[in-house]
C-alpha atoms as a PDB file:
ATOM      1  CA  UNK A   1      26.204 -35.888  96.803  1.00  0.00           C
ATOM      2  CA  UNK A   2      24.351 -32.849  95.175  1.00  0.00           C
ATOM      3  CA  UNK A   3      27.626 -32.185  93.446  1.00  0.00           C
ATOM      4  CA  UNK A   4      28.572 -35.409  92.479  1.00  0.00           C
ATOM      5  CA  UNK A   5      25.412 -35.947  90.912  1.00  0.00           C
ATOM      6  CA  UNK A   6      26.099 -32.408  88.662  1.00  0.00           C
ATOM      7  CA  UNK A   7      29.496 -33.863  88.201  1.00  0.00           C
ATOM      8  CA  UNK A   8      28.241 -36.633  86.167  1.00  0.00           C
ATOM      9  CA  UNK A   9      25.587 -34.917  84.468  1.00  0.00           C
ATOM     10  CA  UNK A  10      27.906 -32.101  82.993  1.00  0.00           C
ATOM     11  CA  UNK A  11      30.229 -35.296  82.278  1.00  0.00           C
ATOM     12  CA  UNK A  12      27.179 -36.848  80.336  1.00  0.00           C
ATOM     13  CA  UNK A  13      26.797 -33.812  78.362  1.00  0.00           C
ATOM     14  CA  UNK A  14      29.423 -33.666  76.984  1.00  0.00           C
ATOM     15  CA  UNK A  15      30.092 -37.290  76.452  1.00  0.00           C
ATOM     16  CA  UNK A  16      26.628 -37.588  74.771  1.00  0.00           C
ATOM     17  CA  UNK A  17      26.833 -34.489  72.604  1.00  0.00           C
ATOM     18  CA  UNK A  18      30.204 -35.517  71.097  1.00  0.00           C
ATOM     19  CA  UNK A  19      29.362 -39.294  71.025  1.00  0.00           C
ATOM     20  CA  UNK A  20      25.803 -40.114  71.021  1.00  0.00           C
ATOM     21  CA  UNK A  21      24.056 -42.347  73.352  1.00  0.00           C
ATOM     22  CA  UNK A  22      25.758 -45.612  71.907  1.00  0.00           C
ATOM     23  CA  UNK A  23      29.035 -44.339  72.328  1.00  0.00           C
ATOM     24  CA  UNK A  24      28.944 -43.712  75.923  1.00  0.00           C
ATOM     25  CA  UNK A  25      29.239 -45.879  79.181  1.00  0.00           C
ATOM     26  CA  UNK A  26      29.121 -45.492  82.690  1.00  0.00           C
ATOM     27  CA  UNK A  27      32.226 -45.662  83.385  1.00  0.00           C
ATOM     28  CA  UNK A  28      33.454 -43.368  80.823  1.00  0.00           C
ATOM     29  CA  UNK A  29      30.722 -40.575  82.249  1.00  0.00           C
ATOM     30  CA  UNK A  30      32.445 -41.501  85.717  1.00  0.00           C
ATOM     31  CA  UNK A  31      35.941 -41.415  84.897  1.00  0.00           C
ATOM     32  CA  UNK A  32      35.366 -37.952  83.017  1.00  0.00           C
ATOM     33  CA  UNK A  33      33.309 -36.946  86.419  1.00  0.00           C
ATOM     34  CA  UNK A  34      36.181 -37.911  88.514  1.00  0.00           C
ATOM     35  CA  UNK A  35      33.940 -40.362  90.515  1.00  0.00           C
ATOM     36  CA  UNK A  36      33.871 -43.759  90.633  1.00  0.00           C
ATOM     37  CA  UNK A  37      31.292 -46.289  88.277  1.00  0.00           C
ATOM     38  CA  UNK A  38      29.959 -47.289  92.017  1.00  0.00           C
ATOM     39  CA  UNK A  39      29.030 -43.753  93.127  1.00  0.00           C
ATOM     40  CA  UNK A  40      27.349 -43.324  90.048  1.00  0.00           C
ATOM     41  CA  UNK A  41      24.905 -47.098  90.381  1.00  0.00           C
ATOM     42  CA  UNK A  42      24.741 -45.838  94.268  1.00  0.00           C
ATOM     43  CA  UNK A  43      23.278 -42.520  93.025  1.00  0.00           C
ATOM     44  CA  UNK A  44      20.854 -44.628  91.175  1.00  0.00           C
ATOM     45  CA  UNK A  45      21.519 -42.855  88.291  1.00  0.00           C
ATOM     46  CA  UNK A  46      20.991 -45.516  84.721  1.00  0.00           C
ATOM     47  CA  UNK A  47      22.642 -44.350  81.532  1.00  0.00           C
ATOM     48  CA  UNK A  48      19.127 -43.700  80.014  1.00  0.00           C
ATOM     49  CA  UNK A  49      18.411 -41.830  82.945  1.00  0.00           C
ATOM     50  CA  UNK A  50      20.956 -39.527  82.374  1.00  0.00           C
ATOM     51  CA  UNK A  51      20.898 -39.839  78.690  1.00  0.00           C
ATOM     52  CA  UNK A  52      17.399 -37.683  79.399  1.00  0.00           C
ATOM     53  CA  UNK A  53      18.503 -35.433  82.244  1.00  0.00           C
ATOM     54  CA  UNK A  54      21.566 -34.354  80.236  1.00  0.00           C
ATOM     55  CA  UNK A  55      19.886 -33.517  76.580  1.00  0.00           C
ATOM     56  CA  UNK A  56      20.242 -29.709  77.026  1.00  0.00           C
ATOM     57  CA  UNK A  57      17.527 -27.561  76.686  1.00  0.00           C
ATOM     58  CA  UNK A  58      16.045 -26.339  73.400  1.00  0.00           C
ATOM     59  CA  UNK A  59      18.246 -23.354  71.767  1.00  0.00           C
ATOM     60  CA  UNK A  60      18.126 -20.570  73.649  1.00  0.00           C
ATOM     61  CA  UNK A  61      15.459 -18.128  71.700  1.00  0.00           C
ATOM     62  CA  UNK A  62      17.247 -15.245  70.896  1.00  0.00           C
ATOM     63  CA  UNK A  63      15.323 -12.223  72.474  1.00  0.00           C
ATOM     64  CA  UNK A  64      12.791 -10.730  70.195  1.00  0.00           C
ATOM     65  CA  UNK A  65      14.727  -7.166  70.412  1.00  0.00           C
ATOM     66  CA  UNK A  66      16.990  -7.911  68.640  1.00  0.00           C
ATOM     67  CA  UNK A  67      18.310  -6.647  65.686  1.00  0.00           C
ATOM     68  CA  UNK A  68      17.308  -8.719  62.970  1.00  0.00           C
ATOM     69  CA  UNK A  69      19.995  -8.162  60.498  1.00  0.00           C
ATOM     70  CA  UNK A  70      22.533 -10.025  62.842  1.00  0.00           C
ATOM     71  CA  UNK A  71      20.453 -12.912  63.947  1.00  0.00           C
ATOM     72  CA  UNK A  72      22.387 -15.200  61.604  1.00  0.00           C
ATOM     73  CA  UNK A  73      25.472 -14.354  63.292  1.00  0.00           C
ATOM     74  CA  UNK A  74      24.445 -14.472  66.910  1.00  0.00           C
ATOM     75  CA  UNK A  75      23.063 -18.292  66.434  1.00  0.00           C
ATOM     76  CA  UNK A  76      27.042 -18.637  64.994  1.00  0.00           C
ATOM     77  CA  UNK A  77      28.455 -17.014  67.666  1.00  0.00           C
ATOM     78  CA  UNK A  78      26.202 -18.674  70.338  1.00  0.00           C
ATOM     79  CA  UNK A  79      27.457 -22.229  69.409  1.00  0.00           C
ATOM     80  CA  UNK A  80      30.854 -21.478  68.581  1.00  0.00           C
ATOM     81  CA  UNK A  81      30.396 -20.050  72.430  1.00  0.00           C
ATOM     82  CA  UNK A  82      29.370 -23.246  73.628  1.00  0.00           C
ATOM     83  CA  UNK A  83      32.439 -25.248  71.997  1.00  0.00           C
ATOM     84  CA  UNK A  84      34.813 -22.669  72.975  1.00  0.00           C
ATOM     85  CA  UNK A  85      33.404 -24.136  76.582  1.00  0.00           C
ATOM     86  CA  UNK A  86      32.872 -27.191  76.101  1.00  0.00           C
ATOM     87  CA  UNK A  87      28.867 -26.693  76.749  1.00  0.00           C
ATOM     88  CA  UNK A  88      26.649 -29.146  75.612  1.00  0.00           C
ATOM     89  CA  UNK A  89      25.214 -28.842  72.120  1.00  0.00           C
ATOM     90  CA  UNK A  90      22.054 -28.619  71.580  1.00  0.00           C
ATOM     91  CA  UNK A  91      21.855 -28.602  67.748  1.00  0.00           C
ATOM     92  CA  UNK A  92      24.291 -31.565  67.719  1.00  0.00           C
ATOM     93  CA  UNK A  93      22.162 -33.398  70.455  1.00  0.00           C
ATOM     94  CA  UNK A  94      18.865 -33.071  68.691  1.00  0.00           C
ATOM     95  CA  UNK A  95      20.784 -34.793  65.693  1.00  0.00           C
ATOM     96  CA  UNK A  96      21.659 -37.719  68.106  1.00  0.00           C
ATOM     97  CA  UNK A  97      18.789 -37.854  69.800  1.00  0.00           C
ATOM     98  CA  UNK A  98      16.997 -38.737  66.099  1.00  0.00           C
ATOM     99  CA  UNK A  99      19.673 -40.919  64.865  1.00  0.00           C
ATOM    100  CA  UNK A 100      19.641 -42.941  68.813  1.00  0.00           C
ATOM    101  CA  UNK A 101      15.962 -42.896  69.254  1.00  0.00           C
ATOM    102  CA  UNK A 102      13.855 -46.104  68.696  1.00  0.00           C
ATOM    103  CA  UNK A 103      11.364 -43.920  67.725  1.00  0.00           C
ATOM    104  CA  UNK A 104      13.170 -41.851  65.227  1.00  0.00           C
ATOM    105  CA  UNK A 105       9.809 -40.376  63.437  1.00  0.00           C
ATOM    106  CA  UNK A 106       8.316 -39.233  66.786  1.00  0.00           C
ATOM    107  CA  UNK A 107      12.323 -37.575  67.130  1.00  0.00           C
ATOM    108  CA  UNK A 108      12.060 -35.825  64.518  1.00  0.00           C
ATOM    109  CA  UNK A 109       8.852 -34.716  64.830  1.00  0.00           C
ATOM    110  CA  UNK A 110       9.903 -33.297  68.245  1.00  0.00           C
ATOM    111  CA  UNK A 111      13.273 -31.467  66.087  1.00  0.00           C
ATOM    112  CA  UNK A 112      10.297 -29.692  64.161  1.00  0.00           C
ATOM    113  CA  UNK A 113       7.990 -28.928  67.092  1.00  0.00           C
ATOM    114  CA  UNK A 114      10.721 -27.264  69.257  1.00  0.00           C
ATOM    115  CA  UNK A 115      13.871 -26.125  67.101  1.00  0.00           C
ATOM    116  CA  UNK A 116      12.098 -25.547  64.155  1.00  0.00           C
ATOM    117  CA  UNK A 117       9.294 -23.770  65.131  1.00  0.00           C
ATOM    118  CA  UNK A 118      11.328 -21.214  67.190  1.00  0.00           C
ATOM    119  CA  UNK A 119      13.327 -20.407  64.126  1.00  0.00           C
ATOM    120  CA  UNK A 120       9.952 -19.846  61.988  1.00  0.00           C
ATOM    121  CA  UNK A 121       8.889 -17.901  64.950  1.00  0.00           C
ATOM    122  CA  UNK A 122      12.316 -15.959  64.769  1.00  0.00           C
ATOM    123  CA  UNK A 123      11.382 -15.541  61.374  1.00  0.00           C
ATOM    124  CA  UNK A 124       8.142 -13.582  61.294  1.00  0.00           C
ATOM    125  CA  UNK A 125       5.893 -16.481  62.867  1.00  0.00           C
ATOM    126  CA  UNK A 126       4.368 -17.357  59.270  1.00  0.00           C
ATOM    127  CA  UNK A 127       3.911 -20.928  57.420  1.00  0.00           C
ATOM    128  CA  UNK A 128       6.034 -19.725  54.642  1.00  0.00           C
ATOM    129  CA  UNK A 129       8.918 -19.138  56.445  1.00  0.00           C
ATOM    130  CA  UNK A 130       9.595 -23.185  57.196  1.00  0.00           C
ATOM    131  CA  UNK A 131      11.555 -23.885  54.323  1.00  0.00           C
ATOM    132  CA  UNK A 132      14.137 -21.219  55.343  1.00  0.00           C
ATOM    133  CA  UNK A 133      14.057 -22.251  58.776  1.00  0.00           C
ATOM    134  CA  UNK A 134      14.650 -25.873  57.592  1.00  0.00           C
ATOM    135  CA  UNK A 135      17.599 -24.130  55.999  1.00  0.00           C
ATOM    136  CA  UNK A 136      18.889 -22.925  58.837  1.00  0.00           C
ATOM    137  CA  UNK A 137      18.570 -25.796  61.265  1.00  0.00           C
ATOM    138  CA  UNK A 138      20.162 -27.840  58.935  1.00  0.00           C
ATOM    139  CA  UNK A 139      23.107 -25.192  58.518  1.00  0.00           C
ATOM    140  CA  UNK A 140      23.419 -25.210  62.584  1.00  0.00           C
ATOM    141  CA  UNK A 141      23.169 -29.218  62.847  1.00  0.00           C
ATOM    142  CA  UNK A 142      26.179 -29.493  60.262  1.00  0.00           C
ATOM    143  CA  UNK A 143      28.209 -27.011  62.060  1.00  0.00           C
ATOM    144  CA  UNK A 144      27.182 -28.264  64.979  1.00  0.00           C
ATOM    145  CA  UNK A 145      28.920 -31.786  63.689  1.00  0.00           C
ATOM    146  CA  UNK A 146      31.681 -30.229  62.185  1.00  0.00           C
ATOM    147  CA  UNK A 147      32.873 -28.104  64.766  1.00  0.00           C
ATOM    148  CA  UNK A 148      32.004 -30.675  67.589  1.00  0.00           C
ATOM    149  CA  UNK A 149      32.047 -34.372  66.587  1.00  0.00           C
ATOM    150  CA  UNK A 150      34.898 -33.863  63.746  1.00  0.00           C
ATOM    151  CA  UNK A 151      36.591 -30.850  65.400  1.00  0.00           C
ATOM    152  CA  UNK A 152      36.896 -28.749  62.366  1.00  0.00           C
ATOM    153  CA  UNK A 153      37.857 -25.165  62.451  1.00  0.00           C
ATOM    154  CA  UNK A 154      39.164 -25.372  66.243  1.00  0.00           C
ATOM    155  CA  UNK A 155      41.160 -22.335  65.752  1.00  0.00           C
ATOM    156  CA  UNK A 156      39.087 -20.004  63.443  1.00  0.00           C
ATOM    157  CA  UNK A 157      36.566 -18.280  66.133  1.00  0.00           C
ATOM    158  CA  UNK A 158      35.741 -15.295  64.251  1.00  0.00           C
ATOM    159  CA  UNK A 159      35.791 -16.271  60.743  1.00  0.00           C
ATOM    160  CA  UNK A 160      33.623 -19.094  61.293  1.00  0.00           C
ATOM    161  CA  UNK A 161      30.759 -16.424  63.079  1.00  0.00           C
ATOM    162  CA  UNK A 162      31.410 -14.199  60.083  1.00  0.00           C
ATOM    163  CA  UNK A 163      31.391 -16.639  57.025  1.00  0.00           C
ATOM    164  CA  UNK A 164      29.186 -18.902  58.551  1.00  0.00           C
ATOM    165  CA  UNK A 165      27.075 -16.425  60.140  1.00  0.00           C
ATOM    166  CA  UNK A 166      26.334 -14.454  57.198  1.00  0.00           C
ATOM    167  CA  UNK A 167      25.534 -17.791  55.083  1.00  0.00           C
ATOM    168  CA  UNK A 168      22.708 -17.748  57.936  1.00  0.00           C
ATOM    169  CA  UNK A 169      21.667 -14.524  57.628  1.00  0.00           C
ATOM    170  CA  UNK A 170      21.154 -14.327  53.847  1.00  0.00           C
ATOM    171  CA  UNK A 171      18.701 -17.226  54.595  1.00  0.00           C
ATOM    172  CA  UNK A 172      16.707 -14.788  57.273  1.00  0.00           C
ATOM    173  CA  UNK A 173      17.016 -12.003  54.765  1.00  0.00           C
ATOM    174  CA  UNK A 174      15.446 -14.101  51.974  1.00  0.00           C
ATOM    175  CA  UNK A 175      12.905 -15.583  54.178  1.00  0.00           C
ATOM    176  CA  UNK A 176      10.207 -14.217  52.920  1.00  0.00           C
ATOM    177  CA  UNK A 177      10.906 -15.441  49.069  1.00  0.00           C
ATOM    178  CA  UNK A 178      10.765 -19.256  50.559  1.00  0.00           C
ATOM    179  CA  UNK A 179       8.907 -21.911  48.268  1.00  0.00           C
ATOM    180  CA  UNK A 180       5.816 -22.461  49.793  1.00  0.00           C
END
C-alpha cells in the first residue's frame, strides 16, 4: 500500500503543478498512478488531502558556498532539472497555490515568507535587497509557467540556463542598487 500511496502522490504532483488544483480529479491522479479511483477513496486519501501532501517543498536553498556569480544560473538550471524530470515545481506551485487558495492574501503572504525571504537571504540577508528578490521570483514563476504549463522551450536546455540564467544573475549583481 506504502507504494501505492507514493504512486498517487508523485501522480498529484505533477498533475497539480501543471494544472492547478481545479484542474485535477481523482481519477485523473489515479489513472496517471496506474491505480484504480477505488484504491485511492480506500486509501482515504481526499483531493485536498493530497492537494497539501503533494505541494513540494520550498526551493531548495542553494548552499551558502557557493559561488555567487553563478547563483542566477544554478536556480535556471535547477528548474529546467526538474522539467527535464518531470519533478514537481515548486515556483509554478506557489503560483497555483495563490491563484487556488480561498485565502489568496494569506497565500501570498506565505510566497513572501518562504520563497522570498530565502532569495533576500541569498542575497546578503538585508531589507534592501527585496525588490531584487521580487525580481527574481517573479523571473522563476514565469519560467516556471512557460516552460511547464505552456511547454515553451522543450528543446533548448542550455540556452535557456544561459540566457535566462544570466537575466537572473544581473539582478543578484545589481542587488545592492535596489530602490528601497
Amino acid at each position: 500500500m506504502t507504494d501505492s500511496r507514493e504512486a498517487i502522490l508523485a501522480a498529484a504532483r505533477r498533475l497539480f503543478a501543471q494544472r492547478g488544483y481545479p484542474g485535477v480529479t481523482i481519477r485523473q491522479i489515479a489513472a496517471e498512478a496506474g491505480v484504480s479511483p477505488a484504491l485511492v477513496m480506500k486509501l482515504g486519501i481526499s483531493k485536498q488531502r493530497l492537494y497539501a501532501d503533494a505541494t513540494p517543498p520550498d526551493p531548495r536553498p542553494l548552499d551558502p558556498d557557493w559561488p555567487q556569480d553563478r547563483v542566477g544560473r544554478e536556480l535556471v538550471r535547477r528548474l529546467v532539472d526538474r522539467r527535464d524530470g518531470q519533478a514537481a515545481e515548486p515556483w509554478l506551485q506557489a503560483l497555483m497555490g495563490v491563484l487556488d487558495s480561498p485565502r489568496p492574501a494569506d497565500a501570498r503572504r506565505q510566497f513572501r515568507d518562504h520563497y522570498v525571504a530565502t532569495l533576500v537571504r541569498r542575497l546578503g540577508d538585508d531589507p534592501a535587497h527585496e525588490s531584487a528578490a521580487e525580481l527574481m521570483a517573479s523571473m522563476l514563476v514565469g519560467l516556471a509557467a512557460g516552460v511547464r504549463a505552456l511547454g515553451l522551450l522543450e528543446s533548448e536546455r542550455d540556452w535557456i540556463i544561459e540566457r535566462y540564467g544570466a537575466m537572473i544573475q544581473s539582478l543578484i549583481d545589481d542587488a545592492g542598487s535596489a530602490p528601497d
